[in-house]
N, C-alpha and C. Protein backbone atom coordinates (compact mmCIF):
# COMPACT_ATOMS: atom_id res chain seq x y z
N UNK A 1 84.17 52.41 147.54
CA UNK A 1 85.23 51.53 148.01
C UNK A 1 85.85 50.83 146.80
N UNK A 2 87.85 50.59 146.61
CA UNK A 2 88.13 50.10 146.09
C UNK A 2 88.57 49.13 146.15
N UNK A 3 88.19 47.77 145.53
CA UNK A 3 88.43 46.47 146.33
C UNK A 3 89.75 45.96 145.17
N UNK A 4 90.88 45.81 145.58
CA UNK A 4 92.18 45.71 145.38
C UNK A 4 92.55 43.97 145.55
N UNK A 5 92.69 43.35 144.42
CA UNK A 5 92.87 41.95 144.71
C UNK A 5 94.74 41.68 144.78
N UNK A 6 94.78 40.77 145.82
CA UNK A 6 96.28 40.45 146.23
C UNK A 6 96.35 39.13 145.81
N UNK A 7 96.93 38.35 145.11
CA UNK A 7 98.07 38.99 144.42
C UNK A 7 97.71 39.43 143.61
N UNK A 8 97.88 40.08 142.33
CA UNK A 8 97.67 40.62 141.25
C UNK A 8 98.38 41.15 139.98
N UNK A 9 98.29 42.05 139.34
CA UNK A 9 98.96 42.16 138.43
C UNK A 9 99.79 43.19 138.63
N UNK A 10 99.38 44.12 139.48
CA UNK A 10 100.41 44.93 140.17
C UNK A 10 100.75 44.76 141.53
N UNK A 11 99.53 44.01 142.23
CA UNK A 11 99.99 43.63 143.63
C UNK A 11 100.41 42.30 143.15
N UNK A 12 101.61 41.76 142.87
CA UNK A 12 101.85 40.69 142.98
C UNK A 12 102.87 39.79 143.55
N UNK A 13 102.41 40.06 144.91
CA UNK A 13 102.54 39.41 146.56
C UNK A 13 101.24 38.72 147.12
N UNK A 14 101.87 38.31 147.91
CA UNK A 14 100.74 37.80 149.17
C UNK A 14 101.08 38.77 150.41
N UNK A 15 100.68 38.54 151.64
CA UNK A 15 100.35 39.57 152.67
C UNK A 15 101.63 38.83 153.50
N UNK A 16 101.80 37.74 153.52
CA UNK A 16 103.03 36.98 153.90
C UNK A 16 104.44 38.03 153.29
N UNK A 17 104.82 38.69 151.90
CA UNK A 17 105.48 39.06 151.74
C UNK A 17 105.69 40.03 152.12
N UNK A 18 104.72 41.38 152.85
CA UNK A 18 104.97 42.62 153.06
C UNK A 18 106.70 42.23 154.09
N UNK A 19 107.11 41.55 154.53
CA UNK A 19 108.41 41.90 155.43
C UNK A 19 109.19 41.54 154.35
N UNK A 20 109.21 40.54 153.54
CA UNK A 20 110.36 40.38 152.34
C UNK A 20 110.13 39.75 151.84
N UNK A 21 110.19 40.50 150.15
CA UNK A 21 110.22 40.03 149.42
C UNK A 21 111.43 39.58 148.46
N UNK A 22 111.16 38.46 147.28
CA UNK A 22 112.39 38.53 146.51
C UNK A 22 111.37 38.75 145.09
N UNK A 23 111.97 39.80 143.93
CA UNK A 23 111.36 40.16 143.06
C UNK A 23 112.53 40.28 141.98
N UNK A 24 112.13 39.45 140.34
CA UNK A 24 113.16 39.41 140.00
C UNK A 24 114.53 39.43 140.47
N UNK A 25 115.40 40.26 139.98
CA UNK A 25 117.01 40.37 140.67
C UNK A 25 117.09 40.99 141.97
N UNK A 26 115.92 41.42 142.47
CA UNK A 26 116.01 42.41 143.73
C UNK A 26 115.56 41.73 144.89
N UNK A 27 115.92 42.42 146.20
CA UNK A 27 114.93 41.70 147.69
C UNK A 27 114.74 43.13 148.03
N UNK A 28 113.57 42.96 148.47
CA UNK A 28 112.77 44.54 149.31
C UNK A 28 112.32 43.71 150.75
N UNK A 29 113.20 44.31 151.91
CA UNK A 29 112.83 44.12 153.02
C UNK A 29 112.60 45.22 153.67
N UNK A 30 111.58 45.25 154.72
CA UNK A 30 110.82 46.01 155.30
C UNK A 30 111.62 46.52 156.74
N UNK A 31 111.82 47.70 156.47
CA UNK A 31 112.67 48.29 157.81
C UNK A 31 112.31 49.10 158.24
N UNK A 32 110.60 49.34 158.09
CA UNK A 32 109.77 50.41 159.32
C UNK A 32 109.98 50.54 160.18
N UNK A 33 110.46 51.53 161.30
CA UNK A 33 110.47 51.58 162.45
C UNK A 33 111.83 50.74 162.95
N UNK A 34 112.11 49.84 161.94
CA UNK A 34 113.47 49.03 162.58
C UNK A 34 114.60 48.64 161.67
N UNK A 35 114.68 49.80 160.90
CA UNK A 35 116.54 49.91 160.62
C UNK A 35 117.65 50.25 161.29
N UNK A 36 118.51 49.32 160.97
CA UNK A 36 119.54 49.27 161.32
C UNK A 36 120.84 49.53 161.15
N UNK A 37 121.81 49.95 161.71
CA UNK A 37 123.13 50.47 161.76
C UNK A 37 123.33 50.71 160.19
N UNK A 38 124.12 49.38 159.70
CA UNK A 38 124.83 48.93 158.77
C UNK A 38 123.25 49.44 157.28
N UNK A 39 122.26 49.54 157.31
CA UNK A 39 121.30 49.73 156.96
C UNK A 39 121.34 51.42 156.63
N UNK A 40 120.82 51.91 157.61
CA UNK A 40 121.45 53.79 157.52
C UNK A 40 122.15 54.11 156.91
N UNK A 41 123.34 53.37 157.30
CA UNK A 41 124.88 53.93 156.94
C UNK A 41 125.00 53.56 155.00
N UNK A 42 123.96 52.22 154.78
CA UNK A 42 124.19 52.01 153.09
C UNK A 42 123.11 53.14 152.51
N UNK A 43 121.88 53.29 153.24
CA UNK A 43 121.33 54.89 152.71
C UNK A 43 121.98 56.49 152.74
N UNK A 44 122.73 56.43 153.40
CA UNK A 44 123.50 57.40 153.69
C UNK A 44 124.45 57.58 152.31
N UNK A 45 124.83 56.64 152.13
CA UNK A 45 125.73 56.53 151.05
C UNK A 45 125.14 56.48 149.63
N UNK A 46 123.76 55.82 149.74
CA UNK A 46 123.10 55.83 148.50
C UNK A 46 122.59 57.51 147.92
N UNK A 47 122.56 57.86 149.22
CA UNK A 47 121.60 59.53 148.90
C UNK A 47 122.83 60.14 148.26
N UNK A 48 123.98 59.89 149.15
CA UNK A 48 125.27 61.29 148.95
C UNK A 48 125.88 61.02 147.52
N UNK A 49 125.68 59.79 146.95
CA UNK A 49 126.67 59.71 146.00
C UNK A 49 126.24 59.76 145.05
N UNK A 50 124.70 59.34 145.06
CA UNK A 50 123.95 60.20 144.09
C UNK A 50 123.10 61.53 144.42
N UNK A 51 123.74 62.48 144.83
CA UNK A 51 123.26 63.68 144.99
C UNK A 51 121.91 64.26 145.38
N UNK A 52 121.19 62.55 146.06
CA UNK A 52 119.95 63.37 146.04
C UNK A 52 119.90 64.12 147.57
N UNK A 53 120.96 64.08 148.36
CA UNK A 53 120.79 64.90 149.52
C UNK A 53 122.15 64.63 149.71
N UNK A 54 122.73 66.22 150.10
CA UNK A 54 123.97 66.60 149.87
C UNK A 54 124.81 66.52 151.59
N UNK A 55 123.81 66.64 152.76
CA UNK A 55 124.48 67.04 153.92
C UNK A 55 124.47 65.12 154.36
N UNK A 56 125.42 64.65 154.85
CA UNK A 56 125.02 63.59 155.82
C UNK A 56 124.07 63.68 157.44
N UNK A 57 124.35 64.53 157.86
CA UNK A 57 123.37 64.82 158.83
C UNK A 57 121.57 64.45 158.16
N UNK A 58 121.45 65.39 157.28
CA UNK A 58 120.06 65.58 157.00
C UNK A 58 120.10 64.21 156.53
N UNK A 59 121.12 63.26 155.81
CA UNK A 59 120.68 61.97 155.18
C UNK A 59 120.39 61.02 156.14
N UNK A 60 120.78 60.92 157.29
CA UNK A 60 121.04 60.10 158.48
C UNK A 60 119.83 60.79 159.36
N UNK A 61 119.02 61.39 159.28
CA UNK A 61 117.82 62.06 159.65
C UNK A 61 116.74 61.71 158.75
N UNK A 62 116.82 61.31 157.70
CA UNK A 62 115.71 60.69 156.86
C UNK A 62 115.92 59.44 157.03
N UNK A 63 116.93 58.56 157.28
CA UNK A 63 116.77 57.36 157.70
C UNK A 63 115.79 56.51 158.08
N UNK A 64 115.11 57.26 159.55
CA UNK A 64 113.94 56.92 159.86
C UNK A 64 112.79 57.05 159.54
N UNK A 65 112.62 57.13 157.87
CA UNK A 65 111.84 57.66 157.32
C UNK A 65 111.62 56.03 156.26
N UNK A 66 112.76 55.17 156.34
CA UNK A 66 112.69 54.21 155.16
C UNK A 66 111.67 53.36 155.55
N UNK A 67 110.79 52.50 154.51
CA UNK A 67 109.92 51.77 154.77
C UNK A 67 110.87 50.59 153.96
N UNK A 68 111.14 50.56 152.51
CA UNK A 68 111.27 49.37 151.85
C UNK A 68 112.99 49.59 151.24
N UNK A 69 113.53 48.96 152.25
CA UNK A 69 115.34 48.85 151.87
C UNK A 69 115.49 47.40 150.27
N UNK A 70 115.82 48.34 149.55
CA UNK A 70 115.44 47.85 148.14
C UNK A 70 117.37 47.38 147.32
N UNK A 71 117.67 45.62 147.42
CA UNK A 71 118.84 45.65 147.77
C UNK A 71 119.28 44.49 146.33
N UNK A 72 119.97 44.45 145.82
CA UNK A 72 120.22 43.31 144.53
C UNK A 72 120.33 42.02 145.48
N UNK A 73 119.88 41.21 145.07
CA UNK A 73 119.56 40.08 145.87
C UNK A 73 121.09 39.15 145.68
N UNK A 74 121.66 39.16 144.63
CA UNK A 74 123.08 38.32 144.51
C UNK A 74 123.66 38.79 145.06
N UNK A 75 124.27 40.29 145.08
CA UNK A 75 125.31 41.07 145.56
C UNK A 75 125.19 41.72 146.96
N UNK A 76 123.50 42.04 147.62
CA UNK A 76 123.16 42.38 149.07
C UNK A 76 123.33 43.99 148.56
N UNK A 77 123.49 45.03 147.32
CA UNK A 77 124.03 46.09 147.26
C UNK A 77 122.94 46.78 147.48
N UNK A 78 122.66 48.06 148.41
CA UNK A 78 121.34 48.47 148.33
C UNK A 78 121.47 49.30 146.96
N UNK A 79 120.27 49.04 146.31
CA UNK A 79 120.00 50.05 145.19
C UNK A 79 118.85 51.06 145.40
N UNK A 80 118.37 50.88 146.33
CA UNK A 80 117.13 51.86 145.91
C UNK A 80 116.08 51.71 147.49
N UNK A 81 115.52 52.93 148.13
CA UNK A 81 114.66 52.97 149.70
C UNK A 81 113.14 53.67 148.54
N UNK A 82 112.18 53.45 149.37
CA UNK A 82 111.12 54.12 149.54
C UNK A 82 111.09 55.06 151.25
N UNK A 83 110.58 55.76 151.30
CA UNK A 83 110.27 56.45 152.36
C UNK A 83 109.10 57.08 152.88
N UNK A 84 108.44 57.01 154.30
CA UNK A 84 107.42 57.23 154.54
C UNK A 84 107.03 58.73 156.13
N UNK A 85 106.49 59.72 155.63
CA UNK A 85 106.74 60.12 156.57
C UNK A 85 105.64 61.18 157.14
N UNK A 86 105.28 61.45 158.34
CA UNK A 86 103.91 62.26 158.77
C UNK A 86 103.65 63.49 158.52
N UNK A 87 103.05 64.01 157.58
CA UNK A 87 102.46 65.17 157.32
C UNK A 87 100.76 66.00 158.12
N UNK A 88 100.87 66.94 158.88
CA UNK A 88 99.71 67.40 159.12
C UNK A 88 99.04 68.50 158.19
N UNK A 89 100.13 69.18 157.69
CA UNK A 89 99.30 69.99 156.77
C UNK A 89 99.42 69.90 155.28
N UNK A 90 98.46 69.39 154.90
CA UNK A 90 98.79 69.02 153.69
C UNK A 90 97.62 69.47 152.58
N UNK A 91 97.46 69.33 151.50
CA UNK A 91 96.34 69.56 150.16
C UNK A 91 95.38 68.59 150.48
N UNK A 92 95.68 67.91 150.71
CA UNK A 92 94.27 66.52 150.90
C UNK A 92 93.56 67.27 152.20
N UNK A 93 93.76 68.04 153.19
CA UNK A 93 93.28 68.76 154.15
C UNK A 93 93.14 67.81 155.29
N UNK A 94 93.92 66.45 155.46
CA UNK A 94 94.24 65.60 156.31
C UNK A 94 95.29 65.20 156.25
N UNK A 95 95.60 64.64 157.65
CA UNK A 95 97.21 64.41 158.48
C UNK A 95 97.44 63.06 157.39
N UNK A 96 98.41 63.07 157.32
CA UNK A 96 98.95 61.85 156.03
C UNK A 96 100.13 61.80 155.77
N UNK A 97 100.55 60.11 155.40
CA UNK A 97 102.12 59.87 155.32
C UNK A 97 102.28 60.21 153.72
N UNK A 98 103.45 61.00 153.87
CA UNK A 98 103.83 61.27 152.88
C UNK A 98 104.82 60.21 152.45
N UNK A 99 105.35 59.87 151.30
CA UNK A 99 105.78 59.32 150.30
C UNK A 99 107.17 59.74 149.39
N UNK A 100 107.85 59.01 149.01
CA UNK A 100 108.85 59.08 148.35
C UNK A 100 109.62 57.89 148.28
N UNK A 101 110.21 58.00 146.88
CA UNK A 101 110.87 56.99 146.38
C UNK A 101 112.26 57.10 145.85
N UNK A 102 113.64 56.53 145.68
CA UNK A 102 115.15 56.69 144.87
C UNK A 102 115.27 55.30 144.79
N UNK A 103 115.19 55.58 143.48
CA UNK A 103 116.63 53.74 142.86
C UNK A 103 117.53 54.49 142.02
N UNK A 104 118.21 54.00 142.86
CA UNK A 104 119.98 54.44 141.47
C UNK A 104 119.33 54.01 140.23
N UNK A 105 119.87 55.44 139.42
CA UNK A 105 119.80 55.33 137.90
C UNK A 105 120.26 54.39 137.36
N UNK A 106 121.26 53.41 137.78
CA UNK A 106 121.42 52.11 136.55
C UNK A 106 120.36 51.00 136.66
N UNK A 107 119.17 51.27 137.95
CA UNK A 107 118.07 49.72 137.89
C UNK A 107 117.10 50.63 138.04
N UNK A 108 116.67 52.02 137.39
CA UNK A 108 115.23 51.98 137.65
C UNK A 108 114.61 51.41 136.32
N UNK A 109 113.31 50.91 136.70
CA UNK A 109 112.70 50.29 135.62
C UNK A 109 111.46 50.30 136.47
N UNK A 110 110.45 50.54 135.28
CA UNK A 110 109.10 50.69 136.05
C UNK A 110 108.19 49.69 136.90
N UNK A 111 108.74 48.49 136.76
CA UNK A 111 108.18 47.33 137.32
C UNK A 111 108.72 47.49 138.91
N UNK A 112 110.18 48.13 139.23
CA UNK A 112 110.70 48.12 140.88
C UNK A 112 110.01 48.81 141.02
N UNK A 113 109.86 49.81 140.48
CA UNK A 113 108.73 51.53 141.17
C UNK A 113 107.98 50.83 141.37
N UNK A 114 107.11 50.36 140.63
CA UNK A 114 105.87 49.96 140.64
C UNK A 114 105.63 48.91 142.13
N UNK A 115 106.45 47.95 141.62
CA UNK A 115 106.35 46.80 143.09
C UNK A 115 106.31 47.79 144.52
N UNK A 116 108.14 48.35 144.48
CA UNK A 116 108.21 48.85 145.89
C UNK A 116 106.70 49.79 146.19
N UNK A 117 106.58 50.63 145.49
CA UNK A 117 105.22 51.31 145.69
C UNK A 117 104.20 50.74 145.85
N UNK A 118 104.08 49.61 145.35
CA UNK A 118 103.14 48.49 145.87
C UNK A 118 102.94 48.15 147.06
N UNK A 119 103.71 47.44 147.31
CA UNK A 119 104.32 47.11 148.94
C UNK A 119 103.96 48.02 150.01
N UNK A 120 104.31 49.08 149.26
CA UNK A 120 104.64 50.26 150.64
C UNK A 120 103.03 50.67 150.59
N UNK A 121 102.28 50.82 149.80
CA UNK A 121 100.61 50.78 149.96
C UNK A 121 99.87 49.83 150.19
N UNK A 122 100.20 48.60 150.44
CA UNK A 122 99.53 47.08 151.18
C UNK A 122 99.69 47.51 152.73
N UNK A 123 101.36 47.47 152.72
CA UNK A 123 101.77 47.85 154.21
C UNK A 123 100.92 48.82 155.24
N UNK A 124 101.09 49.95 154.68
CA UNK A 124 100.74 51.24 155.03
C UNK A 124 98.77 50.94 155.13
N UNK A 125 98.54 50.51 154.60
CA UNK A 125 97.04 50.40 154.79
C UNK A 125 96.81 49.27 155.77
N UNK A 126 97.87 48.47 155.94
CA UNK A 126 97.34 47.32 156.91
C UNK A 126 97.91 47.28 158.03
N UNK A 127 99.19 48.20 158.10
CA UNK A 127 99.54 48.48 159.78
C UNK A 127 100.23 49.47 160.03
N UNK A 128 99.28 50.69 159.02
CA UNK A 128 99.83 52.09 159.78
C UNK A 128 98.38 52.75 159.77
N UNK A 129 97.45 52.20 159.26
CA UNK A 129 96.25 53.02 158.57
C UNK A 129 95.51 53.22 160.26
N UNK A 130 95.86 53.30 160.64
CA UNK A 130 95.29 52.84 162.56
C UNK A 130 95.77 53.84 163.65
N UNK A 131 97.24 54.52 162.93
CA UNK A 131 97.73 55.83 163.73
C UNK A 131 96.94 56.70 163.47
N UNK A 132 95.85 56.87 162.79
CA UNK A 132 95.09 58.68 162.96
C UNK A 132 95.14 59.24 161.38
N UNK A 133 96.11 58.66 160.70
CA UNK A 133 96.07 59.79 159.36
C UNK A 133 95.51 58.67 158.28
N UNK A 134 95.24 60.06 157.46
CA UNK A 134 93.84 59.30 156.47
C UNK A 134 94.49 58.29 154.94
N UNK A 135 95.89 58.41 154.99
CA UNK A 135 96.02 57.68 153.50
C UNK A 135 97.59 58.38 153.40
N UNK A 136 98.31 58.00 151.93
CA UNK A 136 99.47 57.94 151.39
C UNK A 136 99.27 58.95 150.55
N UNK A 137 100.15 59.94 149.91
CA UNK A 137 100.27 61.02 149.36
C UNK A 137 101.71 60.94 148.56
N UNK A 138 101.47 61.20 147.24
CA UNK A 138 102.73 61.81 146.28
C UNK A 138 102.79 62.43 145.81
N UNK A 139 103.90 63.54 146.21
CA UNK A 139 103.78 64.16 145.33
C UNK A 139 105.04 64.12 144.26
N UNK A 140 104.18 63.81 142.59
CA UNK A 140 105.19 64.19 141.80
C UNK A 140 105.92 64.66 141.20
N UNK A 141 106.80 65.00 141.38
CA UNK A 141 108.19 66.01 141.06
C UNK A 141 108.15 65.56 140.25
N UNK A 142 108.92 64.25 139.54
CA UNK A 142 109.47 63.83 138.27
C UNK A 142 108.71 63.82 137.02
N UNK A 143 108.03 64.83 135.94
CA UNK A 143 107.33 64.70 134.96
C UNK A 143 106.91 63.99 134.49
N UNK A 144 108.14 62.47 134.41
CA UNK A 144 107.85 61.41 133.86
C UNK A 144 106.82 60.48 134.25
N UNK A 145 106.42 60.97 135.79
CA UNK A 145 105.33 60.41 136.72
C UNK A 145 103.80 60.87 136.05
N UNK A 146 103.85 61.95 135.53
CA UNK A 146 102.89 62.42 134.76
C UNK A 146 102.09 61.65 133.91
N UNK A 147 102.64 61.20 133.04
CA UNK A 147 102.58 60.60 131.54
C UNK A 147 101.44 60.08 131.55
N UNK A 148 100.86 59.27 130.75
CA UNK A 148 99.44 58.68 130.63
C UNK A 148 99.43 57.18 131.59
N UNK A 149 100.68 56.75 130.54
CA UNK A 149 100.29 55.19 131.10
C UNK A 149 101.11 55.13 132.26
N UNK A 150 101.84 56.04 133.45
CA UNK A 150 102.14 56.02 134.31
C UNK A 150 101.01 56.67 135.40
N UNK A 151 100.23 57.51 134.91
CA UNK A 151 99.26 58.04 135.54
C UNK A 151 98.25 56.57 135.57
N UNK A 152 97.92 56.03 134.43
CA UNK A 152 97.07 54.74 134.78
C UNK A 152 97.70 53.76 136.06
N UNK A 153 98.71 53.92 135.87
CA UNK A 153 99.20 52.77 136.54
C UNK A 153 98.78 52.73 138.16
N UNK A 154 99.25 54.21 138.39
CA UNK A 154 98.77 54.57 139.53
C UNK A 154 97.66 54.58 139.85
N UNK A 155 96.21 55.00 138.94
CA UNK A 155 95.09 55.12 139.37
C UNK A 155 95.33 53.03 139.65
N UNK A 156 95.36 52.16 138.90
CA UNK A 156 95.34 51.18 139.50
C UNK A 156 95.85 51.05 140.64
N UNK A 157 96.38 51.61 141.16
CA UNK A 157 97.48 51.09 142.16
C UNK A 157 96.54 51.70 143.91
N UNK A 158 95.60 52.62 143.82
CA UNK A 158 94.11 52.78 144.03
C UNK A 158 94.72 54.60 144.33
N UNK A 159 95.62 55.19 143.65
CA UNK A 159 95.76 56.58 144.11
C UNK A 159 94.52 57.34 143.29
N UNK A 160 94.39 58.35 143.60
CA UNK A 160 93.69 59.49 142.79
C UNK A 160 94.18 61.11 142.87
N UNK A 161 93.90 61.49 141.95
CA UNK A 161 94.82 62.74 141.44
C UNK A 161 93.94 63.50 142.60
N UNK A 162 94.83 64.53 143.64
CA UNK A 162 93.69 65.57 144.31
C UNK A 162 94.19 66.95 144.12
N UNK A 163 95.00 67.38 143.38
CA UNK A 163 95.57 68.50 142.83
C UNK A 163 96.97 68.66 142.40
N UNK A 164 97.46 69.86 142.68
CA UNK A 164 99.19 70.32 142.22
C UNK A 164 99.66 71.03 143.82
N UNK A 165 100.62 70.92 143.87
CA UNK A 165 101.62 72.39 144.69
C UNK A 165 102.94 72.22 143.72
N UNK A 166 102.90 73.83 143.82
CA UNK A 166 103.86 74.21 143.41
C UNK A 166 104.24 73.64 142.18
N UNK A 167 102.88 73.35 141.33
CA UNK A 167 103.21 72.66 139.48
C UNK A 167 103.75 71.45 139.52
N UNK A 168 103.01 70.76 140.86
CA UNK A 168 103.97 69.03 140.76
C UNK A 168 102.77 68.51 141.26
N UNK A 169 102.01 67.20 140.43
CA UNK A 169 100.87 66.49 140.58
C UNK A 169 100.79 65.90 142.14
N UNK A 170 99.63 65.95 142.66
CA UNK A 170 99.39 65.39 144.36
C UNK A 170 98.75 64.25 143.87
N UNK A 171 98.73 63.04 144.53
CA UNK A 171 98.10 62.06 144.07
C UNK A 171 98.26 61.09 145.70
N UNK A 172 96.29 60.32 145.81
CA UNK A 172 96.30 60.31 146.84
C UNK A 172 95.99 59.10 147.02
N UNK A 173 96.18 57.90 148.32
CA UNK A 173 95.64 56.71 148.18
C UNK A 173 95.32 56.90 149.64
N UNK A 174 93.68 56.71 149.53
CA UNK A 174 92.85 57.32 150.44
C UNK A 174 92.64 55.75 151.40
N UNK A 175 93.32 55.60 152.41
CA UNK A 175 92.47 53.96 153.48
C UNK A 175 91.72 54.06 153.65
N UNK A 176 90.53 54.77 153.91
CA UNK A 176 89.33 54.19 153.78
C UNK A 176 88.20 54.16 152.49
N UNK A 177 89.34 54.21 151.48
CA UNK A 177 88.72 54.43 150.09
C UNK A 177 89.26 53.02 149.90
N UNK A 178 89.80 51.99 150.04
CA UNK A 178 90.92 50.87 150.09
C UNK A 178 90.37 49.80 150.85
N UNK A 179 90.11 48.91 149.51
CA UNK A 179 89.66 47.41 151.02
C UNK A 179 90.74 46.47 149.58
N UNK A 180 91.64 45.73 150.75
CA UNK A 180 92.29 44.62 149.81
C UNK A 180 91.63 43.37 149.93
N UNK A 181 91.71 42.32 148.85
CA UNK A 181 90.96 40.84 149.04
C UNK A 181 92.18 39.97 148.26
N UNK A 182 92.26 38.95 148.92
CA UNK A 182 92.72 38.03 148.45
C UNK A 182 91.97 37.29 147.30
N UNK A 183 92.93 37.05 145.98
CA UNK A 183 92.43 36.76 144.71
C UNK A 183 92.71 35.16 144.50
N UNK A 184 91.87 34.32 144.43
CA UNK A 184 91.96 32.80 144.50
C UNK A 184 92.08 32.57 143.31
N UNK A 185 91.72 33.20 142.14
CA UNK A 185 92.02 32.74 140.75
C UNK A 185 93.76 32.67 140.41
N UNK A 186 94.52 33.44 141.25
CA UNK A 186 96.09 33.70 140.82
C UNK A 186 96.82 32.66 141.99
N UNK A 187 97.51 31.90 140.97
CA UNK A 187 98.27 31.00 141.82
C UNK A 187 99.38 32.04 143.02
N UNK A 188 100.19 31.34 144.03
CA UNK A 188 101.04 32.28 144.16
C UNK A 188 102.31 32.50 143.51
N UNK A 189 102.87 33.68 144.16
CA UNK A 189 103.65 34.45 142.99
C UNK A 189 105.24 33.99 144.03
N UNK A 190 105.98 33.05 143.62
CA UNK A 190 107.21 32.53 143.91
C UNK A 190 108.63 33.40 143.17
């Protein structure tokens, strides 16, 4: 068992924040299961215009897939979703939400990855871990996910490497490998 202290140095929230947070210049609010109109329609636009999905249909079909609507907090502009979604057959050889992440290329920086991915593994272990599937799954496409001190980051973050498909790292954050505790030494994080 990995005992995961909240807040922390990568979890650094309280359990109060999983619906919204404000982090540096950004707000990440939580739209599991309940996004909305005007919400869709700014993912829709985020995917198409940066090319990461070309049909609007299929973009407006992943919709319901967003967990953390990731938005500049001065301007309300969305910059960047995480996404969460049910896999039965998978490399881990259990049913599991799969994973994925986009921030427009002018604000990624490893600290949003890091947070939103944060978030979305507090969440996911504390009120999805209860539907039947065993944990969170990534797989990484982007090389740069590879690297050393991005690979650390993650093993902190409580994933573990469980193979490749198709020459792109699987990496797994197992709930019942996962117990979080609240950390009394860290003031909170405002």
């Amino acid at each position: 068992m990995i005992n995961i202290s909240l807040p922390s140095g990568l979890y650094s929230f309280r359990l109060d924040d999983l619906q919204e947070l404000r982090f540096s210049k950004y707000t990440l609010t939580n739209v599991f299961e309940k996004i909305t109109v005007p919400q869709r329609e700014a993912c829709i636009e985020l995917w198409t215009r940066n090319r990461v999905i070309h049909s609007k249909q299929e973009a407006l079909a992943r919709t319901d897939q967003v967990c953390y609507f990731i938005t500049e907090t001065q301007t309300g502009k969305l910059i960047g979703v995480n996404t969460l979604y049910k896999s039965a057959n998978h490399s881990t050889g259990n049913g599991v939400w799969l994973y994925r992440m986009f921030i427009d290329p002018q604000h990624r920086n490893t600290r949003i990855m890091i947070i939103g991915t944060a978030m979305m593994l507090c969440f996911s272990k504390m009120y999805l871990a209860d539907r039947g599937l065993k944990g969170v799954v990534n797989i990484n496409e982007n090389s740069k996910l590879r690297r050393a001190g991005t690979a650390r980051l993650f093993k902190r973050l409580g994933y573990r490497k469980v193979g490749e498909e198709d020459g792109k790292e699987v990496i797994f954050f197992e709930f019942d490998n996962i117990n979080f505790v609240t950390n009394t030494l860290i003031p909170d994080i405002q």
